[in-house]
Protein backbone atom coordinates (compact mmCIF):
# COMPACT_ATOMS: atom_id res chain seq x y z
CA UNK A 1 -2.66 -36.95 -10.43
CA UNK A 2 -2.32 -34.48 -7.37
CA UNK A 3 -4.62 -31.81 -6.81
CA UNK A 4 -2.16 -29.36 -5.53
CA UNK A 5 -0.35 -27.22 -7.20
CA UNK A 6 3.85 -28.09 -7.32
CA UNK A 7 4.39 -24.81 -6.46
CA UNK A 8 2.69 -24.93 -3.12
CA UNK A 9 5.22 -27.15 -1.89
CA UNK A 10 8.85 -25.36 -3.40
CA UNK A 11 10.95 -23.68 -1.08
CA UNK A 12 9.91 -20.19 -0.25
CA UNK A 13 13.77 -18.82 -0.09
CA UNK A 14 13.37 -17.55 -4.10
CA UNK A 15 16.94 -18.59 -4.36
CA UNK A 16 17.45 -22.55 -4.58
CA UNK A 17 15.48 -24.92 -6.51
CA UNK A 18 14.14 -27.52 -3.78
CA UNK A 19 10.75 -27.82 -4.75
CA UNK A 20 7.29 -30.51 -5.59
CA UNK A 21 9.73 -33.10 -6.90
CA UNK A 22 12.05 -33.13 -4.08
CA UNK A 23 9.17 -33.87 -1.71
CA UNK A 24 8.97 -37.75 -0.41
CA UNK A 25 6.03 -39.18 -3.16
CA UNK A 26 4.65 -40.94 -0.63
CA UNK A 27 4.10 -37.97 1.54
CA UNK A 28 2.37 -35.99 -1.26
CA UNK A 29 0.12 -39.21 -1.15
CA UNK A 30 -0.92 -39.07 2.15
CA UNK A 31 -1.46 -35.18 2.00
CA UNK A 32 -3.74 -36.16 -0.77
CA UNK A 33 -5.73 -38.67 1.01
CA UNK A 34 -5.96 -36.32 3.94
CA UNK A 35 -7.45 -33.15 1.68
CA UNK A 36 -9.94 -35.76 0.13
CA UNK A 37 -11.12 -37.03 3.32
CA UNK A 38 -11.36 -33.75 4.76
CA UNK A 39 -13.76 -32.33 2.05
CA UNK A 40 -12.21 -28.87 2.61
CA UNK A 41 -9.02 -26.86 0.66
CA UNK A 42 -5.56 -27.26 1.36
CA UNK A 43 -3.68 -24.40 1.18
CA UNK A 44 0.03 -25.46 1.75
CA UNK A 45 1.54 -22.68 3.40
CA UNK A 46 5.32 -24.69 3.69
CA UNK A 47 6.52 -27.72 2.11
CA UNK A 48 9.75 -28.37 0.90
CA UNK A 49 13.02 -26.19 2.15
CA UNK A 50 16.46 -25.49 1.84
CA UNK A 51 18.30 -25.73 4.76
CA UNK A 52 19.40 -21.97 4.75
CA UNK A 53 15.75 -20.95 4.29
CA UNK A 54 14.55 -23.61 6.78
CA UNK A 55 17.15 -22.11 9.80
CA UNK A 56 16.47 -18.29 8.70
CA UNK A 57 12.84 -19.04 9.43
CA UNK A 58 14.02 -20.47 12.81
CA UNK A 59 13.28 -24.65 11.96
CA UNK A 60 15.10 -26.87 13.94
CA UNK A 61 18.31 -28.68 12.49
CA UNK A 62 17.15 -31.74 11.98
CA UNK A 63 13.43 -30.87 10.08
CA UNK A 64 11.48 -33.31 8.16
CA UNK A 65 10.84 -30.22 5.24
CA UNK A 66 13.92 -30.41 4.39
CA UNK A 67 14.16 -33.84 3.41
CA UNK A 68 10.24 -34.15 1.85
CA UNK A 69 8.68 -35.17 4.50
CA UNK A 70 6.91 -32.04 6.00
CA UNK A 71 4.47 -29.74 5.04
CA UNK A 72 2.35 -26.98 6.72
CA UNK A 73 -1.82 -26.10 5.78
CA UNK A 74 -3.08 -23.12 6.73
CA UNK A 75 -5.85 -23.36 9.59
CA UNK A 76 -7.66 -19.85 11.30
CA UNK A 77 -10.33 -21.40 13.46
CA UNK A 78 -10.95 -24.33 15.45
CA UNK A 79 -13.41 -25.96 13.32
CA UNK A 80 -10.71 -25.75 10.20
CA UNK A 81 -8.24 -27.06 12.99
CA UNK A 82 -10.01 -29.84 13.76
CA UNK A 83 -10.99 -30.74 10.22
CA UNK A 84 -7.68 -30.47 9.30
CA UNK A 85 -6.43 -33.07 12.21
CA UNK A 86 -8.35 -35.42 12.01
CA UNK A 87 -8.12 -35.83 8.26
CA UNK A 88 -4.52 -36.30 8.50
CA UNK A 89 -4.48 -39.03 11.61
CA UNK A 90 -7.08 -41.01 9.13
CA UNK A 91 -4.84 -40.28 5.99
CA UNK A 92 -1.68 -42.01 8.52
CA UNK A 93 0.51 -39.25 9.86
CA UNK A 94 1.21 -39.90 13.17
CA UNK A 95 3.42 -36.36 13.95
CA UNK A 96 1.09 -33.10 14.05
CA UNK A 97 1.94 -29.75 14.87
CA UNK A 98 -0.81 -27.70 16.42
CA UNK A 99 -0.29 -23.56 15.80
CA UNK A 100 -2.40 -20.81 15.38
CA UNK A 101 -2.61 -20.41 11.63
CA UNK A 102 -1.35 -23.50 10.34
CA UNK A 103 -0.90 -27.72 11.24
CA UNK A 104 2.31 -29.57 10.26
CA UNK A 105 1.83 -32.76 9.24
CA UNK A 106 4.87 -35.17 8.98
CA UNK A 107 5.98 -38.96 8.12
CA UNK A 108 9.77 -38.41 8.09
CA UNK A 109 11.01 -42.55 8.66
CA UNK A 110 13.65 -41.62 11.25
CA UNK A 111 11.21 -39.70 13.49
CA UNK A 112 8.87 -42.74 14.49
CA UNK A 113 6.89 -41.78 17.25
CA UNK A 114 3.58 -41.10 17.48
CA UNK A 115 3.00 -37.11 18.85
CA UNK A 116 0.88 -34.38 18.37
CA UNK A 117 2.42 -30.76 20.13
CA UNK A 118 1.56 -27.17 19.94
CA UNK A 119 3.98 -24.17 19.06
C-alpha cells in the first residue's frame, strides 16, 4: 500500500504513457520510508519521464527518471529542505539533488556513488 498517489509519479509530457508502474518498486519503497520518517507531505513534483519530455525540460541524457529511479519533492524553505534530506539519507538514497523548490532523490544501480549537489 503506497500513500502517494500513481499519478504523482506519471510523466508530465500528456502524450506517452510512462507512469507509477514504470517506476523501479523498490524506489517507490524507499520514497515511502523516507515520507514516513519525515512526518511531513510529499508532494512529488517529477517522477517518471519519457525521454522526449525528460530532454525538452533540459534533463541530462542519461537520467535516472527515465528509467524509475528518480523522483523530485517539492521543498520552499530550509527547514522543509532539511526535513526532506535527511529523511531520504535514513530511508537509503545516497544521490540528492539540492534546488530551490524541490530535492531529487535517486537509487538508479548504475550510478553508485554516494553525492549530494546543488542546481
Amino acid at each position: 500500500m503506497y500513500n502517494f498517489g500513481k499519478e504523482e509519479w506519471a510523466c508530465k509530457c500528456g502524450k506517452c504513457n510512462k507512469d507509477f508502474y514504470d517506476m523501479n518498486p523498490e524506489t517507490i519503497q524507499k520514497f515511502e520510508a523516507a515520507r514516513i520518517i519525515a512526518g511531513i507531505s510529499f508532494k512529488i513534483n517529477s517522477g517518471m519521464r519519457c525521454m522526449e519530455h525528460n530532454l525538452s525540460i533540459g534533463g541530462k541524457k542519461d537520467s535516472s527518471h527515465t528509467e524509475g529511479y528518480a523522483g523530485d519533492i517539492k521543498a520552499t524553505n530550509s527547514r522543509e529542505r532539511f526535513i526532506i534530506v535527511d529523511s531520504l539519507l535514513k530511508a537509503g538514497f545516497k544521490r540528492i539533488g539540492i534546488a530551490k523548490t524541490f530535492i531529487h532523490a535517486d537509487d538508479d544501480p548504475i550510478k553508485d556513488e554516494c553525492v549530494i549537489w546543488v542546481y
